[in-house]
Protein backbone atom coordinates (compact mmCIF):
# COMPACT_ATOMS: atom_id res chain seq x y z
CA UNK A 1 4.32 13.47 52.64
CA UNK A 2 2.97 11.79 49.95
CA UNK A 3 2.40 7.69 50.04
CA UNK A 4 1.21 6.20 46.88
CA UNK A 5 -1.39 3.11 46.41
CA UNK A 6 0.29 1.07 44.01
CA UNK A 7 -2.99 -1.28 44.25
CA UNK A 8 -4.49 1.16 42.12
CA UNK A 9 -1.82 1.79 39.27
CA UNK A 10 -3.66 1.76 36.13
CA UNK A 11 -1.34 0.63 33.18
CA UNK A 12 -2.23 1.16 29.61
CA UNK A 13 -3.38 -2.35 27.75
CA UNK A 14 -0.71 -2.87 24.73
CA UNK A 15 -1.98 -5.24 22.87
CA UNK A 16 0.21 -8.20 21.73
CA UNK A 17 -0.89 -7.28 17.77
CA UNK A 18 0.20 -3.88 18.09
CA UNK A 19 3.44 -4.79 20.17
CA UNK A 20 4.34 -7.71 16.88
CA UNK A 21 3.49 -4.86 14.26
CA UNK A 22 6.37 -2.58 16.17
CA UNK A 23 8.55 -5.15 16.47
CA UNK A 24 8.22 -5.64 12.91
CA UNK A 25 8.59 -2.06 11.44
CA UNK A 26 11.53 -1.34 14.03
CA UNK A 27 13.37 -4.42 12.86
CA UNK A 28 12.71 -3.78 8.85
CA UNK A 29 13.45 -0.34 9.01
CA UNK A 30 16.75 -0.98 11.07
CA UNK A 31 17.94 -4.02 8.47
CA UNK A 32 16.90 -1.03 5.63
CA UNK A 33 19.20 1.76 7.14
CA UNK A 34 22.32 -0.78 6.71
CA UNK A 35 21.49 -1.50 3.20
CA UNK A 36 22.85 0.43 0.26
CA UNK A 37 24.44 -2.54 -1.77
CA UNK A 38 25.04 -1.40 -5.42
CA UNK A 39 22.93 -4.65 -7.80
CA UNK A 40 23.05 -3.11 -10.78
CA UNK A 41 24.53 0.24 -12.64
CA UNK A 42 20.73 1.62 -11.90
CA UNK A 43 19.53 -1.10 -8.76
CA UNK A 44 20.22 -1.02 -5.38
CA UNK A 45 19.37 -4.04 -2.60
CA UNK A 46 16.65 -1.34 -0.39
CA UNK A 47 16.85 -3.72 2.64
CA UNK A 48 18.60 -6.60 3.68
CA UNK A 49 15.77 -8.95 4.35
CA UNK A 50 12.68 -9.59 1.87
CA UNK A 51 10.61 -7.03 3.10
CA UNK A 52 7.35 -7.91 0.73
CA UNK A 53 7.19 -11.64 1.69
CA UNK A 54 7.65 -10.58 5.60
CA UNK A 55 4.91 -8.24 5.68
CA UNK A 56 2.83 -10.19 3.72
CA UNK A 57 3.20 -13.41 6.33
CA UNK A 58 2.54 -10.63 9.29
CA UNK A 59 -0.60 -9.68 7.34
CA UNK A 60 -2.36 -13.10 6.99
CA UNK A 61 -1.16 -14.38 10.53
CA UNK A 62 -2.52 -11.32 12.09
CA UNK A 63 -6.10 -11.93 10.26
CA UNK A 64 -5.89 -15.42 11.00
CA UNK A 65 -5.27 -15.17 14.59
CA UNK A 66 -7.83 -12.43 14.72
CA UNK A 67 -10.45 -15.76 12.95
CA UNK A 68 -9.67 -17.91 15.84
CA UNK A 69 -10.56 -15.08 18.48
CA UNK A 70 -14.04 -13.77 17.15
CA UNK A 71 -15.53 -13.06 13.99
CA UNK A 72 -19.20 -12.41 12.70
CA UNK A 73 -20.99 -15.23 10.51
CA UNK A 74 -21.36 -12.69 7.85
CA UNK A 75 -17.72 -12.33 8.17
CA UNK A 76 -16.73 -15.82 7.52
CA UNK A 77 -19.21 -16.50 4.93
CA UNK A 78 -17.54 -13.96 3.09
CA UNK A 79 -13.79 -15.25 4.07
CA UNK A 80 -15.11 -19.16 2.84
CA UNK A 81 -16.55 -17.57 -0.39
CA UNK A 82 -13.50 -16.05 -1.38
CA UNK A 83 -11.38 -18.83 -0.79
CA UNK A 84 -13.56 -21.09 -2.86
CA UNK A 85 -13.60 -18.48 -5.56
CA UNK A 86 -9.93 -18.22 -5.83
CA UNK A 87 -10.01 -22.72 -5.49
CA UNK A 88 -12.54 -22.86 -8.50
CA UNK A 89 -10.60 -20.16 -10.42
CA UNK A 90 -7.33 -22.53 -9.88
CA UNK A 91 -8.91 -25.32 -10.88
CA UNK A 92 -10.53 -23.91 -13.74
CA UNK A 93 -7.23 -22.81 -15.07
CA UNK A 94 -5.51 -25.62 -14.55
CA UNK A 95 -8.31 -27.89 -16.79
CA UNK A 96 -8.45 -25.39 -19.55
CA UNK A 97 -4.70 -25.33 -19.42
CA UNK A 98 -2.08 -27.47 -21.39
CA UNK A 99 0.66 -26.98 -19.34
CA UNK A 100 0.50 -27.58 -15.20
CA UNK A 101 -0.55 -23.90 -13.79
CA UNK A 102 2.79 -22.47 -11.72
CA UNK A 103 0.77 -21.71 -8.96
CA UNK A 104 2.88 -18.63 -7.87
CA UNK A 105 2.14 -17.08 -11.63
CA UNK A 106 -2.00 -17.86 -10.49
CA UNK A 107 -0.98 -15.85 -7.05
CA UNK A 108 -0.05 -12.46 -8.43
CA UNK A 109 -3.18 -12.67 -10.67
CA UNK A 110 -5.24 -13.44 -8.06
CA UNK A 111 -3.83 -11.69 -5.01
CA UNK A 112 -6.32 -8.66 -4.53
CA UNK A 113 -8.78 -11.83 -4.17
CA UNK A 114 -6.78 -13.69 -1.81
CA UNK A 115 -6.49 -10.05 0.16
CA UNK A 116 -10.41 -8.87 -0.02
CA UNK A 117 -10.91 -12.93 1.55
CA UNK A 118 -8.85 -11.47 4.44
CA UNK A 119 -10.29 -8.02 5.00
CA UNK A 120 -12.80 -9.22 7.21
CA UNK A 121 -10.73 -11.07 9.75
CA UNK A 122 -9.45 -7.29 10.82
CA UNK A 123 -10.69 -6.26 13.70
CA UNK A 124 -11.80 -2.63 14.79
CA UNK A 125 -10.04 -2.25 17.75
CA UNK A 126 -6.59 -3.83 17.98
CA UNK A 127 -5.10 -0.33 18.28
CA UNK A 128 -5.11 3.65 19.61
CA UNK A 129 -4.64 6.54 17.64
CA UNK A 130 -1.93 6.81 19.53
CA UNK A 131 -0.27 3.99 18.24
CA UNK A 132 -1.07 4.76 14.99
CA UNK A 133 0.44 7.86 15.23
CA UNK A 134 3.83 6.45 16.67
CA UNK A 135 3.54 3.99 13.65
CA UNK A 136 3.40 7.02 11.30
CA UNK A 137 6.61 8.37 12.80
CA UNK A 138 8.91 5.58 12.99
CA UNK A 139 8.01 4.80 9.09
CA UNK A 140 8.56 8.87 8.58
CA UNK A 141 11.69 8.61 10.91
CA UNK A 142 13.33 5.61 9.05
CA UNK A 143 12.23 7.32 5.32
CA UNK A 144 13.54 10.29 6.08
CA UNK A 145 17.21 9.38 7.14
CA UNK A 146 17.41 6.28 4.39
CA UNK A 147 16.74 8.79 1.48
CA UNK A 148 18.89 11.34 2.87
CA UNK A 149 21.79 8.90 3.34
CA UNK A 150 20.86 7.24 0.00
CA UNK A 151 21.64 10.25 -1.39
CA UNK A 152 24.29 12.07 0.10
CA UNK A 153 26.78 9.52 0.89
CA UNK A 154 25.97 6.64 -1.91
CA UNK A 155 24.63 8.77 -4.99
CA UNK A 156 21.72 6.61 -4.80
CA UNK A 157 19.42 8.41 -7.16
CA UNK A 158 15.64 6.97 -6.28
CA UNK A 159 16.60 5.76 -2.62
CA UNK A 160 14.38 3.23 -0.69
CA UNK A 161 13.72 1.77 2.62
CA UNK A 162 11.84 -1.17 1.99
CA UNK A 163 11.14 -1.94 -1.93
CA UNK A 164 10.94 0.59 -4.49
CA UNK A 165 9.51 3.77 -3.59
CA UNK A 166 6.10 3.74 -5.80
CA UNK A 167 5.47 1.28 -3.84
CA UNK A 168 6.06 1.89 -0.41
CA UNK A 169 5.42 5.79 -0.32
CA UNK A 170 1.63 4.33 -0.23
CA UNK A 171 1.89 3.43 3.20
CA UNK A 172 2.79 6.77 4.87
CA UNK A 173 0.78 8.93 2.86
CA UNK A 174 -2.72 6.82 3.74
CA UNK A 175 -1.68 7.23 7.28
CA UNK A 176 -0.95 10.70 6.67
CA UNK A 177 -3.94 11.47 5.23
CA UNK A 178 -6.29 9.29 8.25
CA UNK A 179 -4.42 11.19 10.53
CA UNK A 180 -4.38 14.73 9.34
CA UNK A 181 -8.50 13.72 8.28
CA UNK A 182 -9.43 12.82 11.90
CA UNK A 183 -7.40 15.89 13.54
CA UNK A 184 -4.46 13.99 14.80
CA UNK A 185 -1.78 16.83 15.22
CA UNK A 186 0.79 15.71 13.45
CA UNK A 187 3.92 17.92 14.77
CA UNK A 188 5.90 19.91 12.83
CA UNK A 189 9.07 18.63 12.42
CA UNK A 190 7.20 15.10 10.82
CA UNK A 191 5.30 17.04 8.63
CA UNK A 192 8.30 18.54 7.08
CA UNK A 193 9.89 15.26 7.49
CA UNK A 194 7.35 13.35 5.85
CA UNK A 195 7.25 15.79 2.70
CA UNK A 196 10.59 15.94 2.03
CA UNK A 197 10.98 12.12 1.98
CA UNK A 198 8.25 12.42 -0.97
CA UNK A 199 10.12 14.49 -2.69
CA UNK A 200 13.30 12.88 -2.56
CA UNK A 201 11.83 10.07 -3.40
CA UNK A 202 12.00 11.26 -6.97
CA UNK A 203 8.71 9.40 -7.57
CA UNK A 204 5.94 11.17 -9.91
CA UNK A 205 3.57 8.35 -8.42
CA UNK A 206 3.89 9.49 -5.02
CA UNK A 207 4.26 12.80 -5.22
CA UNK A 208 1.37 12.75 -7.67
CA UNK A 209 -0.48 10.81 -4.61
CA UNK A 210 0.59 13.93 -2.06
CA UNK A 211 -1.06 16.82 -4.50
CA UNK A 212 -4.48 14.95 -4.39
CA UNK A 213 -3.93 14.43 -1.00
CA UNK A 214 -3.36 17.75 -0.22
CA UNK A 215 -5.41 19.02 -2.29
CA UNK A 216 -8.66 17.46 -0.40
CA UNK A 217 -7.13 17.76 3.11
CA UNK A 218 -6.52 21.58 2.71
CA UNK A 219 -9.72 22.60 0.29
CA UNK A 220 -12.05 24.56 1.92
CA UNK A 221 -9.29 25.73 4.84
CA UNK A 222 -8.48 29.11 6.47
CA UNK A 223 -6.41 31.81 4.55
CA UNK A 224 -3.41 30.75 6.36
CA UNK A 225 -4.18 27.13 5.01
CA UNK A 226 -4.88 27.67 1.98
CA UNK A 227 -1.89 29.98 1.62
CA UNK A 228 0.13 26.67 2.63
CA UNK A 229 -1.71 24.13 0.18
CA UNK A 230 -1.19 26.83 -3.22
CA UNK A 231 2.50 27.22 -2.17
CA UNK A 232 3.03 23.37 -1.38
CA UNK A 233 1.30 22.37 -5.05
CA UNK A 234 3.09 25.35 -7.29
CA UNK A 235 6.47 23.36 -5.59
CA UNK A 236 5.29 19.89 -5.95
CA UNK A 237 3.84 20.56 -9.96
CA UNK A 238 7.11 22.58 -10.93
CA UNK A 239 9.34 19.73 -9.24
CA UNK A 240 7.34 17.02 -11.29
CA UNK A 241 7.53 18.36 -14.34
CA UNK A 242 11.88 18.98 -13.65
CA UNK A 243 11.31 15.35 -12.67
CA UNK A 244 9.42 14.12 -15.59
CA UNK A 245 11.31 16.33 -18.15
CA UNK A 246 14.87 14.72 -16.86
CA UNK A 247 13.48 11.36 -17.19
CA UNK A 248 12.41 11.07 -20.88
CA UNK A 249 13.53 11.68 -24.18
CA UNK A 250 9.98 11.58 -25.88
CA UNK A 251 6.96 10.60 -25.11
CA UNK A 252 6.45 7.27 -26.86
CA UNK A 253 9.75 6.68 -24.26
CA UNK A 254 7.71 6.87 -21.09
CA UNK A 255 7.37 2.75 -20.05
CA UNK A 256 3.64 3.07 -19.02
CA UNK A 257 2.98 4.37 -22.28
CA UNK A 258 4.62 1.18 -23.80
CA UNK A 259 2.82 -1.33 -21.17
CA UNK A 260 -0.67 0.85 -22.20
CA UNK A 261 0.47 -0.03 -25.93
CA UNK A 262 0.71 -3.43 -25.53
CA UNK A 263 -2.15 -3.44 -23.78
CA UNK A 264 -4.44 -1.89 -26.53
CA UNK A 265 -2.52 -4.52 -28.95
CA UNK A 266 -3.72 -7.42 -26.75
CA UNK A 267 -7.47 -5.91 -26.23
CA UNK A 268 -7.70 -5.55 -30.05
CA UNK A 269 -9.10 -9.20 -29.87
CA UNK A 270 -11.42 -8.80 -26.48
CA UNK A 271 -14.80 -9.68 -26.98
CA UNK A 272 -17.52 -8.25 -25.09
CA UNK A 273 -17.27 -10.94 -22.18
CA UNK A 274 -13.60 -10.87 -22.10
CA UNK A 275 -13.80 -7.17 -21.59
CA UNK A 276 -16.91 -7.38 -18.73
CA UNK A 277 -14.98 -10.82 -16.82
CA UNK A 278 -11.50 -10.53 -18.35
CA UNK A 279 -9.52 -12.88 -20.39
CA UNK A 280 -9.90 -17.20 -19.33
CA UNK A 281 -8.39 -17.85 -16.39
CA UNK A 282 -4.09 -17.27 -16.18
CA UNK A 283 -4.00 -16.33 -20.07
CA UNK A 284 -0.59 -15.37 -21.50
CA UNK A 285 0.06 -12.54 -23.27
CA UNK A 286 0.98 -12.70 -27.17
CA UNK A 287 4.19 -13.99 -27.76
CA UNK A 288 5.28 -10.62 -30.08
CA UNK A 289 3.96 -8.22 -26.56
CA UNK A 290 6.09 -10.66 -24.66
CA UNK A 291 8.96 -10.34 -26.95
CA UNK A 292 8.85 -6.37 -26.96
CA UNK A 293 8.69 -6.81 -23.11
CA UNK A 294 11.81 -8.92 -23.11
CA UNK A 295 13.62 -6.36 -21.05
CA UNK A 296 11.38 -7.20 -18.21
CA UNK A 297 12.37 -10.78 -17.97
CA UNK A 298 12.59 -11.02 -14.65
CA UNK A 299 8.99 -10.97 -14.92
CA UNK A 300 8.29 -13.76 -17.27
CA UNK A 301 6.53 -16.92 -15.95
CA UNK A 302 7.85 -19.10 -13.78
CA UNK A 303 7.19 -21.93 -15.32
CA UNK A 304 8.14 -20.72 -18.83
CA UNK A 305 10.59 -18.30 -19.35
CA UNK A 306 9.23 -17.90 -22.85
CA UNK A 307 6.11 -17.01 -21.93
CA UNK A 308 4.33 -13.49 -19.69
CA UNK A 309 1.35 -12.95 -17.75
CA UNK A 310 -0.55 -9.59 -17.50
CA UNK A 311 2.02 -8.57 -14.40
CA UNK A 312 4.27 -7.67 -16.96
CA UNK A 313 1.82 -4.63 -17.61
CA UNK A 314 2.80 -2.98 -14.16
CA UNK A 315 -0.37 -0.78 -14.21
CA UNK A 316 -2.51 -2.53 -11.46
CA UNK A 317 -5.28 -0.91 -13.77
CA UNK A 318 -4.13 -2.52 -17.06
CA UNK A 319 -3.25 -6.09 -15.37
CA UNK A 320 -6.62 -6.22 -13.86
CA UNK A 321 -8.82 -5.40 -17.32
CA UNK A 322 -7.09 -8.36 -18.96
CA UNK A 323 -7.40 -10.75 -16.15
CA UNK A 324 -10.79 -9.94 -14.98
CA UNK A 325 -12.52 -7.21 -16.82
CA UNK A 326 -14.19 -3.75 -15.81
CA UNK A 327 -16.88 -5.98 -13.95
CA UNK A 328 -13.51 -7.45 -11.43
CA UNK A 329 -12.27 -4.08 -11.05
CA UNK A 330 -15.09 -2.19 -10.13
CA UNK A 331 -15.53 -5.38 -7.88
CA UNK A 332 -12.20 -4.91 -5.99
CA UNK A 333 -12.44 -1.87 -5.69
CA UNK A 334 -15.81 -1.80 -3.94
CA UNK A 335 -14.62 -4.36 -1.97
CA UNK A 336 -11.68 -1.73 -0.33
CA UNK A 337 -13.81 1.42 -0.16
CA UNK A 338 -16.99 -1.27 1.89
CA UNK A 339 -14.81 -2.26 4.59
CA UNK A 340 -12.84 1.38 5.03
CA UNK A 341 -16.58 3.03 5.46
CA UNK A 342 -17.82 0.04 7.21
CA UNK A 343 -14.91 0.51 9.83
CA UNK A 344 -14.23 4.20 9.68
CA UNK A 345 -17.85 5.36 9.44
CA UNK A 346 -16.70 8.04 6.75
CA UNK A 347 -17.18 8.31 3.18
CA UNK A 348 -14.92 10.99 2.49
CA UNK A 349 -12.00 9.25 3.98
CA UNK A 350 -12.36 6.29 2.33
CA UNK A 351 -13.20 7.62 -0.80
CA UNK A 352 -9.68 9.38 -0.77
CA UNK A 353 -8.03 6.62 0.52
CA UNK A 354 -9.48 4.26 -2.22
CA UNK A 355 -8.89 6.46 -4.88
CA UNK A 356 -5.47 7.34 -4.27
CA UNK A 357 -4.65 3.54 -4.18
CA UNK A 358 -7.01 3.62 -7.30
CA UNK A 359 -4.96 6.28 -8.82
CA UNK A 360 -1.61 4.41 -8.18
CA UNK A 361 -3.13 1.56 -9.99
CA UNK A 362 -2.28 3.84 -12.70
CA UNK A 363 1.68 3.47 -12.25
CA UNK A 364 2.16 0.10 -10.03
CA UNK A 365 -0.14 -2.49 -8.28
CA UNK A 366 -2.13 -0.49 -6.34
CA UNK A 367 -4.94 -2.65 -4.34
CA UNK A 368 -2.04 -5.65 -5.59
CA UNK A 369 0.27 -3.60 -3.02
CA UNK A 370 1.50 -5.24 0.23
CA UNK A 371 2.22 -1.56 1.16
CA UNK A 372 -1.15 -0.52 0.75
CA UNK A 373 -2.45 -3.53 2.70
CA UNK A 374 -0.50 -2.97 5.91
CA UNK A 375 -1.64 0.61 5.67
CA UNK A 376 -5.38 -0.67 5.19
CA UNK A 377 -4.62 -2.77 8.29
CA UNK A 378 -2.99 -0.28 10.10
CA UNK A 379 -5.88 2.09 9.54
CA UNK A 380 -8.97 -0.31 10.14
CA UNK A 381 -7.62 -1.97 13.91
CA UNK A 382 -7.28 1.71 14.79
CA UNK A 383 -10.98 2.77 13.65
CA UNK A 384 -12.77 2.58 16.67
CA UNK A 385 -10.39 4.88 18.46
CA UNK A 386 -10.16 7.32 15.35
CA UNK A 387 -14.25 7.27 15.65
CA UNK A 388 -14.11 8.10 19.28
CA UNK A 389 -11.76 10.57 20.64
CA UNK A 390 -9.09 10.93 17.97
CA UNK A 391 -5.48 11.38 19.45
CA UNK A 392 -5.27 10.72 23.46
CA UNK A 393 -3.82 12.68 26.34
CA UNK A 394 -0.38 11.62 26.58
CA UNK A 395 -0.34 10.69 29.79
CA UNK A 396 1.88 8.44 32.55
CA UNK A 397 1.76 4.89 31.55
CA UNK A 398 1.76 4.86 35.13
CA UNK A 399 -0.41 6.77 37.11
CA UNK A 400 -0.36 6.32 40.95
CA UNK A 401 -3.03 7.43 42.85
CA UNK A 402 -1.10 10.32 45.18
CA UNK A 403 -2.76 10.81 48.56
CA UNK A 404 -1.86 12.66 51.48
């Protein structure tokens, strides 16, 4: 007979940040896979609640609950500095300004600021692989069967779970790529899973994301491997181009080759300090770019409907040269790609994790993304354990000691 010592059951810590970021994804995906409301003859409502708002107040309560548990010095000297950066800037703009400053238009100029200030606040350790990896599957899980149902039963041509897909195909692919990186073994039904949600997506973005992706996860790989990665990008570059070809009538058509237009029409006046810092602080565009924009109203100021900020550009890359010049971007960016080596230890991980958000600056709003940030999040309170021992033994959460 066996008799077991229940005074030495050993359960497996959850942590309460990890339990609130499941609770979170469950619930979002769940109010997504209900939503397929027709807005428009081209928009459809993606999920019932405001998914970028709600993910955005997880992410700052998370880093500020993390600042009232422990943080270095170094760490909030850095957090204070940014803060008074983004004050001064505000304040600035508001005395060289004619009109009171809509602080919300300030916000999405400023927001990859307001997100480096809160980069340090996130702790190494908040999660396992293993959670990460359950993460990765729910997202994959809820993807997978909103795109198929998208399409299927409501026609909906460029289906989405939470927001539009550019934007939130960021998420899974960074985790896809940490996890493939650090030897997680991802099984096979996700893997096909995950893929074909990319390419449903219909999105040259992401599926432009997926061939680099693949492309440095696969390089240098057996002959069974590299078998896999030339068959997976002859698919993914012949679908693109079906993709891209359906899609416009010339080239001039394409709308990031209008936003780059307008840009070059705006920079024609840049002087050397504009193009170093960017333009003064929450500068409008030209009324004539804002004009040829018009069809984009919904992203006109707040404050003025007349008038349009750089967001109007789209291209992270493009709204971040008028606002605050090559020296800002290189800036941000550095910013990103210090704290992924600083946690994961890695440089080739977060190199390819920095430029593929780089990359999608290219398209949409890149280190701007909410999507992005709750995969940076995801990926940095998990970097101890991807350091350590990668992908634990899936063992009993409960494990009696059996004696005879």
């Amino acid at each position: 007979m066996f008799s077991a010592n229940f005074s030495s059951i050993k359960v497996k810590k959850i942590s309460i940040e990890y339990s609130f970021l499941c609770s979170v994804f469950i619930f979002l995906i769940m109010t997504g896979l209900t939503s397929y409301q027709q807005l428009t003859g081209v928009y459809y409502r993606s999920n019932l609640l405001p998914v970028n708002i709600l993910l955005e107040i997880s992410f700052i309560s998370l880093c500020l609950f993390q600042f009232l548990k422990r943080i270095s010095l170094s760490d909030i000297l850095l957090f204070l500095s940014m803060l008074l950066f983004i004050l001064v800037s505000f304040l600035i703009g508001s005395l060289l300004s004619e009109k009171l400053i809509n602080f919300y238009d300030f916000l999405l100029i400023y927001k990859s600021y307001l997100y480096i200030a809160m980069l340090p606040l996130i702790p190494r350790d908040l999660m396992s692989t293993r959670n990460l990896y359950f993460i990765f599957k729910i997202l994959v899980f809820g993807l997978f069967f909103k795109y198929i149902i998208s399409i299927l039963l409501f026609g909906i041509s460029r289906p989405s779970l939470f927001y539009e897909n550019n934007f939130e195909l960021v998420l899974p692919i960074c985790l896809f790529c940490v996890l493939k990186y650090f030897s997680v073994p991802v099984s096979k039904v996700f893997n096909v899973m995950f893929f074909t949600s990319v390419i449903l997506s219909l999105s040259l973005s992401a599926i432009g994301l997926l061939v680099v992706a693949c492309f440095f996860l696969y390089s240098g790989k057996g002959f069974k491997e590299n078998l896999q990665i030339v068959f997976i990008y002859v698919f993914l570059l012949l679908f693109s181009f079906t993709v891209f070809s359906s899609r416009i009538d010339s080239f001039d058509s394409i709308d990031r080759v209008v936003f780059f237009g307008v840009f070059l029409s705006e920079a024609e006046g840049f002087s050397t300090i504009d193009w170093l810092i960017g333009k003064p602080v929450i500068t409008a565009l030209q009324p004539s770019s804002c004009e040829f924009l018009s069809f984009y109203r919904s992203l006109f100021s707040s404050n003025d409907p007349n008038i349009c900020f750089s967001v109007i550009l789209h291209s992270f890359l493009l709204r971040t040269l008028f606002d605050h010049g090559i020296l800002g971007l290189i800036f941000i960016t550095s910013m990103f790609y210090y704290f992924l080596i600083r946690s994961l230890g890695d440089k080739k991980i977060s190199a390819l994790i920095t430029g593929l958000v780089f990359l999608n600056g290219l398209s949409v709003s890149s280190f701007n993304n909410i999507y992005f940030l709750t995969a940076f999040l995801l990926i940095v309170s998990t970097s101890n354990s991807l350091k350590s021992n990668g992908l634990e033994r899936y063992d009993n959460v409960l494990q009696p000691d059996l004696r005879e």
